[in-house]
N, C-alpha and C. Protein backbone atom coordinates (compact mmCIF):
# COMPACT_ATOMS: atom_id res chain seq x y z
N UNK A 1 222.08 0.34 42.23
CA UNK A 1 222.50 -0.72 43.14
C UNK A 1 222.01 -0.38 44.55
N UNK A 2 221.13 -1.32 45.04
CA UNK A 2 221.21 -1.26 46.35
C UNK A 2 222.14 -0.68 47.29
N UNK A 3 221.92 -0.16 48.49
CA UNK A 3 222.89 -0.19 49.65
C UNK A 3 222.92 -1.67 50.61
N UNK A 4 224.04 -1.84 50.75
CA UNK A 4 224.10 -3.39 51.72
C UNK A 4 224.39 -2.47 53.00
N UNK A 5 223.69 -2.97 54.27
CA UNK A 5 223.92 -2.79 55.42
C UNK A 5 224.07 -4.43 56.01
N UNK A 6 225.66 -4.34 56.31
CA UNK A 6 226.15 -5.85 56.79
C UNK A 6 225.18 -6.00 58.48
N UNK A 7 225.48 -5.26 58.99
CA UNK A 7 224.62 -5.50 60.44
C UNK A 7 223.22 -5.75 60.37
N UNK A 8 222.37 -4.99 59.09
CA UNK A 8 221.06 -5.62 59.42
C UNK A 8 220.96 -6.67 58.51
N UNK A 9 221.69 -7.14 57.81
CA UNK A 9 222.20 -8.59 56.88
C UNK A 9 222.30 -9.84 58.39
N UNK A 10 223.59 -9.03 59.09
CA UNK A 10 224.19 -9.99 59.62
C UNK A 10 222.92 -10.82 60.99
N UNK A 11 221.97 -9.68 61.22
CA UNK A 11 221.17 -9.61 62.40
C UNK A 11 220.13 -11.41 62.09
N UNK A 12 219.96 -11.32 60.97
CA UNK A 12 219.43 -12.68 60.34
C UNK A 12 220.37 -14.16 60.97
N UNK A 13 221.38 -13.54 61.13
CA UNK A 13 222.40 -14.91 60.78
C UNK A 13 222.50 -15.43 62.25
N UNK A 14 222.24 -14.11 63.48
CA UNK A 14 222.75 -14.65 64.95
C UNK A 14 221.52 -14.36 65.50
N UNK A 15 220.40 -15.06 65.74
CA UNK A 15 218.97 -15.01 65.72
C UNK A 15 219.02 -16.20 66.65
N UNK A 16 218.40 -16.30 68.15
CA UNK A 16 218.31 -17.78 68.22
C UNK A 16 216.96 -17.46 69.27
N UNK A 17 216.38 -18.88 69.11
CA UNK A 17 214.90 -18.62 70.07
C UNK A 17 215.54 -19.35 71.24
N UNK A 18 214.56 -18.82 72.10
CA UNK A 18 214.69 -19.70 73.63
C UNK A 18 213.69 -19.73 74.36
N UNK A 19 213.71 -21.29 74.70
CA UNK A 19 212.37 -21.86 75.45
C UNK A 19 212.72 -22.04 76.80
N UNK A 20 211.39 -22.20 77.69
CA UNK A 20 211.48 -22.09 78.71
C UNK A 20 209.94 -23.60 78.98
N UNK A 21 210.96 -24.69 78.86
CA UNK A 21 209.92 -25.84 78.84
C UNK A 21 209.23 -26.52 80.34
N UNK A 22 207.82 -27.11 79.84
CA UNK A 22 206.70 -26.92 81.08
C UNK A 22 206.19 -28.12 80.50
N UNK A 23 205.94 -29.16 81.63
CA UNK A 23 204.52 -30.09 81.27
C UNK A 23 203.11 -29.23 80.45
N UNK A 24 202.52 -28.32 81.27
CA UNK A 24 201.65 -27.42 80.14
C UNK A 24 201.66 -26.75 79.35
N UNK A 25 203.14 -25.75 79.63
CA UNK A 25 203.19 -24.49 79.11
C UNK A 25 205.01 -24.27 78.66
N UNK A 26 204.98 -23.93 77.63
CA UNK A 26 206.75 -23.53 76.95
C UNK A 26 206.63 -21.58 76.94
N UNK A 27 207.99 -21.45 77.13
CA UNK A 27 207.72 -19.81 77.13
C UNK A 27 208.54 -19.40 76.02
N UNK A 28 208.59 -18.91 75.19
CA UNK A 28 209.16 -18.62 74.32
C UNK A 28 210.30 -17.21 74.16
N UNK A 29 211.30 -16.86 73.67
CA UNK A 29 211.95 -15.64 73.48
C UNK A 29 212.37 -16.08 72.50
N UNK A 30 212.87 -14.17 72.06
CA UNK A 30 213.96 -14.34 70.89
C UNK A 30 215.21 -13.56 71.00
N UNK A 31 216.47 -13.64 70.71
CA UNK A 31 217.52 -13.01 71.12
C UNK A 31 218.16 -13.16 69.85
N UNK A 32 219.58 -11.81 69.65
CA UNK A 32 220.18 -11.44 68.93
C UNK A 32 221.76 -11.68 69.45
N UNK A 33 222.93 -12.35 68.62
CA UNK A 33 224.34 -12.18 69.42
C UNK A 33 224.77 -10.48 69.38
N UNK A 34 224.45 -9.85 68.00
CA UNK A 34 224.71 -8.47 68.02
C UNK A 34 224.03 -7.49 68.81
N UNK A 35 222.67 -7.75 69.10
CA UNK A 35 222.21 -6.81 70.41
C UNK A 35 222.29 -7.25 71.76
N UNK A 36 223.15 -8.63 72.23
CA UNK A 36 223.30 -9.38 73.24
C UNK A 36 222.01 -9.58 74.16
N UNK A 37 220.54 -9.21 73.17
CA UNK A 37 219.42 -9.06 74.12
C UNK A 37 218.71 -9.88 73.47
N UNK A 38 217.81 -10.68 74.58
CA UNK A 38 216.56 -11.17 74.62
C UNK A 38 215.51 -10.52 74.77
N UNK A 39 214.44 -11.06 74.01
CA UNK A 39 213.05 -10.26 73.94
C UNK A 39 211.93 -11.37 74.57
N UNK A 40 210.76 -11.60 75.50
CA UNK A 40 209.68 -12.48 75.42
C UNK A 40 209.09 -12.61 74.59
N UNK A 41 208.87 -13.52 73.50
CA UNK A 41 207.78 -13.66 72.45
C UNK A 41 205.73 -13.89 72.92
N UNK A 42 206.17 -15.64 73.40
CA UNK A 42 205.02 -15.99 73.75
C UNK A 42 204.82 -17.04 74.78
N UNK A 43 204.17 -17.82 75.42
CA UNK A 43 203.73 -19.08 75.90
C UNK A 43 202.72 -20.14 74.81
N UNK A 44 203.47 -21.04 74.94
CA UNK A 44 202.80 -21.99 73.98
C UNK A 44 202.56 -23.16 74.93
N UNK A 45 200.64 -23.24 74.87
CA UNK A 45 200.26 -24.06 74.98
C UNK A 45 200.96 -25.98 75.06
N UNK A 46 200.51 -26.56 76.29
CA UNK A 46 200.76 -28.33 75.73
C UNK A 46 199.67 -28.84 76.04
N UNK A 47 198.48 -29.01 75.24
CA UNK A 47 198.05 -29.60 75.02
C UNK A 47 198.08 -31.12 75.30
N UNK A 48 197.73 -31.70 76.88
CA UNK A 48 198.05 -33.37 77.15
C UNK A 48 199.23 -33.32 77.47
N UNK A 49 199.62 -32.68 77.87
CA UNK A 49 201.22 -32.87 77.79
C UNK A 49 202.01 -32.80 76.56
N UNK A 50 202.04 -32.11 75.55
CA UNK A 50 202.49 -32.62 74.15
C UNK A 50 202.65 -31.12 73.71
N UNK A 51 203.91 -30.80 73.39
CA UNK A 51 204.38 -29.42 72.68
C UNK A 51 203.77 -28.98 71.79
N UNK A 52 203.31 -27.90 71.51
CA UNK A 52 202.48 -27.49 69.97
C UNK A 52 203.64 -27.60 68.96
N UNK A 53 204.01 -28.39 68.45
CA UNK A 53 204.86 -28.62 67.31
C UNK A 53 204.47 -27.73 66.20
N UNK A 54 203.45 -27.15 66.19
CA UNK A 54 202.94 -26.21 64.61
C UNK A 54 202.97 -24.92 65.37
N UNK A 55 203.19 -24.93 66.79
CA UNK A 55 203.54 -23.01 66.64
C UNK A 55 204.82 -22.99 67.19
N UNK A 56 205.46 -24.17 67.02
CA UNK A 56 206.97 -23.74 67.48
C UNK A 56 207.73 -23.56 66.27
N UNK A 57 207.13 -24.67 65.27
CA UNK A 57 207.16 -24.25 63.90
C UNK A 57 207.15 -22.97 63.34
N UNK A 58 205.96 -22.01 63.49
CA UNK A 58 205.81 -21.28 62.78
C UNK A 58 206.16 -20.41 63.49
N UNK A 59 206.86 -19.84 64.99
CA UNK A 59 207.96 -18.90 65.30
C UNK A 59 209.31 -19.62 64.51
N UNK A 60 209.74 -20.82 64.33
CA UNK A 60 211.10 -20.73 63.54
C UNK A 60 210.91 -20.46 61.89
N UNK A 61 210.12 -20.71 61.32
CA UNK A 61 209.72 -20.05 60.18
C UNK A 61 209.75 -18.29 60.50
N UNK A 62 209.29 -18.00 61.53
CA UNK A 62 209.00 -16.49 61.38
C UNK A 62 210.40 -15.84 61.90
N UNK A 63 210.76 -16.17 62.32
CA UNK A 63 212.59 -15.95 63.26
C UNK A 63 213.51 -16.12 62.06
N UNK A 64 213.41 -17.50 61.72
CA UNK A 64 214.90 -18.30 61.20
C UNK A 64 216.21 -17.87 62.14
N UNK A 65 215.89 -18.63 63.03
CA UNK A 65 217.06 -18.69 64.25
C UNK A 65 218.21 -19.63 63.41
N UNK A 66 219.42 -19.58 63.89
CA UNK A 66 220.26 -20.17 63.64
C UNK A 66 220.30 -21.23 64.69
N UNK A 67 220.23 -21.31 65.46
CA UNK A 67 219.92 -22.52 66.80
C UNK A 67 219.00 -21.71 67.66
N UNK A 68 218.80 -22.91 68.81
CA UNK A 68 217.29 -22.67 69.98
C UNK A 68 218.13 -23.18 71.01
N UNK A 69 217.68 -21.99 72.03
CA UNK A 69 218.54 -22.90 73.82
C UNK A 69 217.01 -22.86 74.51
N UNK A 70 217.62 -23.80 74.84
CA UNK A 70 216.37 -24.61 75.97
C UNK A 70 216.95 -24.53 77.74
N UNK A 71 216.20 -24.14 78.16
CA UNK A 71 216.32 -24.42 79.75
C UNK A 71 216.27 -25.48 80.29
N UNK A 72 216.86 -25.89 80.93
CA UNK A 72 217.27 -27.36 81.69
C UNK A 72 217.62 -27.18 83.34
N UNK A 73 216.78 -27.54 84.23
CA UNK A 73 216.70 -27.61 85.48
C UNK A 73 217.03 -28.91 85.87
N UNK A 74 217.80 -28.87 87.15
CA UNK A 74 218.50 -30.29 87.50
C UNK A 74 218.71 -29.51 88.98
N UNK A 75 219.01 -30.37 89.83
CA UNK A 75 218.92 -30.05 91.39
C UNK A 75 220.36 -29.35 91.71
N UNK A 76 220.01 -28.41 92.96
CA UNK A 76 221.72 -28.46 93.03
C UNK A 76 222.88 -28.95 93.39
N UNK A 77 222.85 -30.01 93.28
CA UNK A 77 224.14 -31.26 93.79
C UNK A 77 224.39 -31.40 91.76
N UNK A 78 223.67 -30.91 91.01
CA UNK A 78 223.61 -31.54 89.74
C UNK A 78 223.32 -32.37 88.81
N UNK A 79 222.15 -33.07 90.20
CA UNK A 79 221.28 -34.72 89.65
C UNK A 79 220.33 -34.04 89.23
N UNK A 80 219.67 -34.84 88.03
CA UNK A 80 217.88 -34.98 87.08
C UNK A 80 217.13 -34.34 88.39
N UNK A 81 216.15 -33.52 88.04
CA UNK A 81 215.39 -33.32 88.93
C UNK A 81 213.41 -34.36 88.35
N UNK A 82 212.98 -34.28 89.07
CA UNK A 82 211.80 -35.13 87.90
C UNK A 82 211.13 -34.81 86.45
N UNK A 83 211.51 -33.59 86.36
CA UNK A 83 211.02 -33.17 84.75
C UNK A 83 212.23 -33.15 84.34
N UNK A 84 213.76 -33.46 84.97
CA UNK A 84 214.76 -33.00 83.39
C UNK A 84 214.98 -33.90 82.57
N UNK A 85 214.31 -35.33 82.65
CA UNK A 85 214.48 -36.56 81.69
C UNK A 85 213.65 -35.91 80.37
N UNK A 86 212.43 -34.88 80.49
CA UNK A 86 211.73 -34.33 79.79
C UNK A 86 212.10 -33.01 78.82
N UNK A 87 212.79 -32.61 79.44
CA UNK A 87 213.22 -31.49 79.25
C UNK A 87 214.75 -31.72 77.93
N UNK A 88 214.99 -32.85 78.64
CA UNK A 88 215.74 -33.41 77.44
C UNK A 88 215.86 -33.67 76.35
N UNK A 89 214.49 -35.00 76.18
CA UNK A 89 213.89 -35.40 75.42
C UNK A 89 213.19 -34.03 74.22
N UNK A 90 212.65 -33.15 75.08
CA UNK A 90 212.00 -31.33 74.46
C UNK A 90 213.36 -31.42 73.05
N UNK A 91 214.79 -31.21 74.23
CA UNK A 91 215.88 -31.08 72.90
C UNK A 91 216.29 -31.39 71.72
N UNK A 92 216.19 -33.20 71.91
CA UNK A 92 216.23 -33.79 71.20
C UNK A 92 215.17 -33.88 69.98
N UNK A 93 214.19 -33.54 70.49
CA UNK A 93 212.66 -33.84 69.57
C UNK A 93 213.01 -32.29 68.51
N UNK A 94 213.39 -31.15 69.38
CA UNK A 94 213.59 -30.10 68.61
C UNK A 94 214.62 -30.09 67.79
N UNK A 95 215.77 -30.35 68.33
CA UNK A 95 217.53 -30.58 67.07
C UNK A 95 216.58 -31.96 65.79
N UNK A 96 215.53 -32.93 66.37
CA UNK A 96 215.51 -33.83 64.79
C UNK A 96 214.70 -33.21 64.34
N UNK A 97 213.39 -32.95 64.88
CA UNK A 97 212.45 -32.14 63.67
C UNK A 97 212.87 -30.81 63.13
N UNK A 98 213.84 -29.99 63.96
CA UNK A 98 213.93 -28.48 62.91
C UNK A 98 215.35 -28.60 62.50
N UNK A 99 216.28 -29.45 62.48
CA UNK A 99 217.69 -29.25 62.09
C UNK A 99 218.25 -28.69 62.33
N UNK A 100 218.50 -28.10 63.81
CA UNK A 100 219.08 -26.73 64.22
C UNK A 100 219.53 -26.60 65.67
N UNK A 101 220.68 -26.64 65.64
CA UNK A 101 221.68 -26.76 66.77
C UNK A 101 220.87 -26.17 68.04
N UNK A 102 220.65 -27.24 69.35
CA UNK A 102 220.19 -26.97 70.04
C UNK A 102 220.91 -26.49 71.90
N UNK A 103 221.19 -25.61 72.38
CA UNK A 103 221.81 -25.54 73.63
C UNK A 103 221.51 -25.75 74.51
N UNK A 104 221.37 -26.34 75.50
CA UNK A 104 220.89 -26.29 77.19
C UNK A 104 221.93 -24.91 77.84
N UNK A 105 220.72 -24.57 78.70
CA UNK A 105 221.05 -23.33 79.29
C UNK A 105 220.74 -23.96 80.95
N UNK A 106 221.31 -23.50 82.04
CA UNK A 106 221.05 -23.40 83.20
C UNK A 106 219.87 -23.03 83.54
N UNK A 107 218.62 -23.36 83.82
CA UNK A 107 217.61 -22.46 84.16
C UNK A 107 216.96 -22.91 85.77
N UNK A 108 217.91 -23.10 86.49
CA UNK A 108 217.55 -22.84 87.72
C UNK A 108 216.72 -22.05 88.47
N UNK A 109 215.69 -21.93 88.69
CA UNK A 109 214.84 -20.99 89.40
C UNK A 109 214.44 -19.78 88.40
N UNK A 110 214.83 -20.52 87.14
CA UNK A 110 214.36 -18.73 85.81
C UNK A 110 212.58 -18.70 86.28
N UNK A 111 211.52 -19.58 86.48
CA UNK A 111 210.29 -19.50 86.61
C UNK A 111 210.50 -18.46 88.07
N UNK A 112 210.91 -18.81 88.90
CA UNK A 112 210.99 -18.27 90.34
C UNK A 112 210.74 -16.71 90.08
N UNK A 113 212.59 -16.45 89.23
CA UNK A 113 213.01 -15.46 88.98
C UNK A 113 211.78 -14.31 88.28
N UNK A 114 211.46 -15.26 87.05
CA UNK A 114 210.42 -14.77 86.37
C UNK A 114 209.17 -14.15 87.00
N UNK A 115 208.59 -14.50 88.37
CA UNK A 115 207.49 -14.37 89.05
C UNK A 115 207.67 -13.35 89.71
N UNK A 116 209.13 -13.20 90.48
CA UNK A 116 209.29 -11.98 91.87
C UNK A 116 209.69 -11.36 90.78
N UNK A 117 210.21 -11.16 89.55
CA UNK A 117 210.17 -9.72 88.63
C UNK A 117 209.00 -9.44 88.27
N UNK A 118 208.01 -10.10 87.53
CA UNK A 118 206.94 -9.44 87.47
C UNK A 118 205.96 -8.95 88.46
N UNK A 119 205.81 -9.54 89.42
CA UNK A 119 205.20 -9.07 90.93
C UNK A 119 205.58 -7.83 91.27
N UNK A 120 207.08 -7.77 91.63
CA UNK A 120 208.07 -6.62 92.10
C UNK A 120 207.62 -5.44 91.20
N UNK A 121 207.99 -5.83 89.47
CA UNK A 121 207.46 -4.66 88.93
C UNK A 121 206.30 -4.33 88.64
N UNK A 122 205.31 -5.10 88.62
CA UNK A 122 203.86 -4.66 88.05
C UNK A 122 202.66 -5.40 89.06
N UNK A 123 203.22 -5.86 89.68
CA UNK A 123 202.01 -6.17 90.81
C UNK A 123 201.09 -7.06 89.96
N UNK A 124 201.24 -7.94 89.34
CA UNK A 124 200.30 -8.19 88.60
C UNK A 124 199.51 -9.58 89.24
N UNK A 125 198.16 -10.01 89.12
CA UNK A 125 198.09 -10.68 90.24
C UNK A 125 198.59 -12.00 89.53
N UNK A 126 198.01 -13.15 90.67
CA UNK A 126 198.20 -14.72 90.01
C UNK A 126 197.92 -15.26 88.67
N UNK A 127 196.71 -15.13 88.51
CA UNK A 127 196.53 -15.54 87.21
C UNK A 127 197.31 -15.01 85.87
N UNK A 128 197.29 -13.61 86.22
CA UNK A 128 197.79 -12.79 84.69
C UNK A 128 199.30 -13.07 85.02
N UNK A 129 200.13 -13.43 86.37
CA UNK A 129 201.47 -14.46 86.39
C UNK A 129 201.55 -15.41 85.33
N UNK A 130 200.63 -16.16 85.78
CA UNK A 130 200.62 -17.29 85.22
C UNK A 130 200.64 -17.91 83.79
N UNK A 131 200.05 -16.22 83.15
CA UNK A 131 200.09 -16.52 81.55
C UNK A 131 201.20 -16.27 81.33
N UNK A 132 202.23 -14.78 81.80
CA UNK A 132 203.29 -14.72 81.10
C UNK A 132 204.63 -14.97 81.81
N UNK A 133 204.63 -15.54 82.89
CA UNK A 133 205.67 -16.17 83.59
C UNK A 133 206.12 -17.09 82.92
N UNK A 134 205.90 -18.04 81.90
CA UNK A 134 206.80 -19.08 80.84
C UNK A 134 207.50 -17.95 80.19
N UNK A 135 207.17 -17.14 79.15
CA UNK A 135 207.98 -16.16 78.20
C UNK A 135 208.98 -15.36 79.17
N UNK A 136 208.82 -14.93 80.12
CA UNK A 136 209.83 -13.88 81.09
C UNK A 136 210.81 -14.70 80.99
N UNK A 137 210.39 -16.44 81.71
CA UNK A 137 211.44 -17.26 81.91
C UNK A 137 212.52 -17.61 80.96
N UNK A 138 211.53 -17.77 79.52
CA UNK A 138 212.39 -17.63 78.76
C UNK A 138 213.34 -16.98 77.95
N UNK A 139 212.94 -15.69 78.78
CA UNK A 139 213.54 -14.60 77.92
C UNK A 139 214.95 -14.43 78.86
N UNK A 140 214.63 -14.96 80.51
CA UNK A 140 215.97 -14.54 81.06
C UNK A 140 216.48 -16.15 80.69
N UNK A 141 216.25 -17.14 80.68
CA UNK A 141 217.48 -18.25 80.24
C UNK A 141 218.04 -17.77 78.91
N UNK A 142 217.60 -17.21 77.74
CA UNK A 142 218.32 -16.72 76.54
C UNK A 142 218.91 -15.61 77.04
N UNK A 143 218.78 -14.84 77.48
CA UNK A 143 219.86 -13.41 77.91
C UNK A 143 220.61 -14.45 78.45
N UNK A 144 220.62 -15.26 79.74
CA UNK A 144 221.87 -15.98 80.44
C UNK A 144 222.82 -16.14 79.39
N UNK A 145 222.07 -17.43 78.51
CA UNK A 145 223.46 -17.63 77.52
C UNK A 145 223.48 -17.19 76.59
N UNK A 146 223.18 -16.05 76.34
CA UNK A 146 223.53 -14.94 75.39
C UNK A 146 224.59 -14.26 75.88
N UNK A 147 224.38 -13.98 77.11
CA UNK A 147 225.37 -13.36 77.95
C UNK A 147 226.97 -14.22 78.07
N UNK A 148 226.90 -15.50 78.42
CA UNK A 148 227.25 -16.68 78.46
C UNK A 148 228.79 -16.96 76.82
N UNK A 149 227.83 -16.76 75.90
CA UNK A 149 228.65 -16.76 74.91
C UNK A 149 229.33 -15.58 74.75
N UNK A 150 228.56 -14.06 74.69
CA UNK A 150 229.48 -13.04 74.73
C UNK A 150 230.96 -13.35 75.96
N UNK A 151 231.04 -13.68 76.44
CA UNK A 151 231.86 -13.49 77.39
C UNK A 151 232.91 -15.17 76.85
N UNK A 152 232.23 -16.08 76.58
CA UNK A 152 233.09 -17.04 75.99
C UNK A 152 233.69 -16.65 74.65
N UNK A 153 233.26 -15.50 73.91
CA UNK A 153 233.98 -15.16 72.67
C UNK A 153 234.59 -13.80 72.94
N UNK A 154 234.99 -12.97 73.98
CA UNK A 154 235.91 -11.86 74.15
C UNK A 154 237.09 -12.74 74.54
């Protein structure tokens, strides 16, 4: 008989990706509720404006997240800012095509955030910003509400 290890069983079950959505560019992470951490995966291409639907696909095939949080920017009084009618729509398009509970996360200034951390730590110039500043972003809006829920379930 096998050995069952429930934690690396259970690690499957609290899996969720998180995007960090862009007219060009989505940033991708992946986070765990049991390691309360987010990881950067990738930046995915938009093509015209238009999400790569076949590699967002094939990170939830490769994950099997139990749900996806999405970043959602809105001004600070709390009104739409001009991309969050979009950013919306991102949600919705993702909860019908993959069946899978979708969250909005706060992501206020996560791109900002994302830029003076990588600068600060690695000096890295503009351009090579520019590729992985979506994934950073998305890796700190999934820690947020990763963080977010730990603290709503103690």
């Amino acid at each position: 008989m096998a050995n069952f290890d429930p934690l690396a069983a259970n690690i499957r079950n609290d899996t969720y990706l998180g995007f960090d959505f862009g007219n060009k560019k989505i940033g991708a992470a992946v986070g765990q509720i049991t390691t309360g951490s987010a990881s950067s995966l990738q930046t995915l291409r938009s093509p015209n404006q238009v999400p790569d639907w076949q590699a967002i696909a094939k990170l939830i095939n490769e994950w099997q997240p139990v749900g996806l949080v999405v970043g959602v920017s809105r001004q600070a009084d709390g009104t739409d800012n001009p991309i969050t009618p979009r950013m919306l729509k991102f949600c919705r398009q993702l909860e019908g095509r993959f069946r899978l509970p979708v969250y909005q996360q706060d992501e206020t200034l996560s791109t900002f955030e994302a830029k003076q951390l990588l600068f600060d730590e690695t000096g890295l110039n503009a351009t090579k910003l520019w590729a992985v500043q979506d994934q950073l972003a998305a890796q700190l809006i999934l820690q947020s509400w990763l963080n977010d829920f730990t603290h709503r379930t103690i």
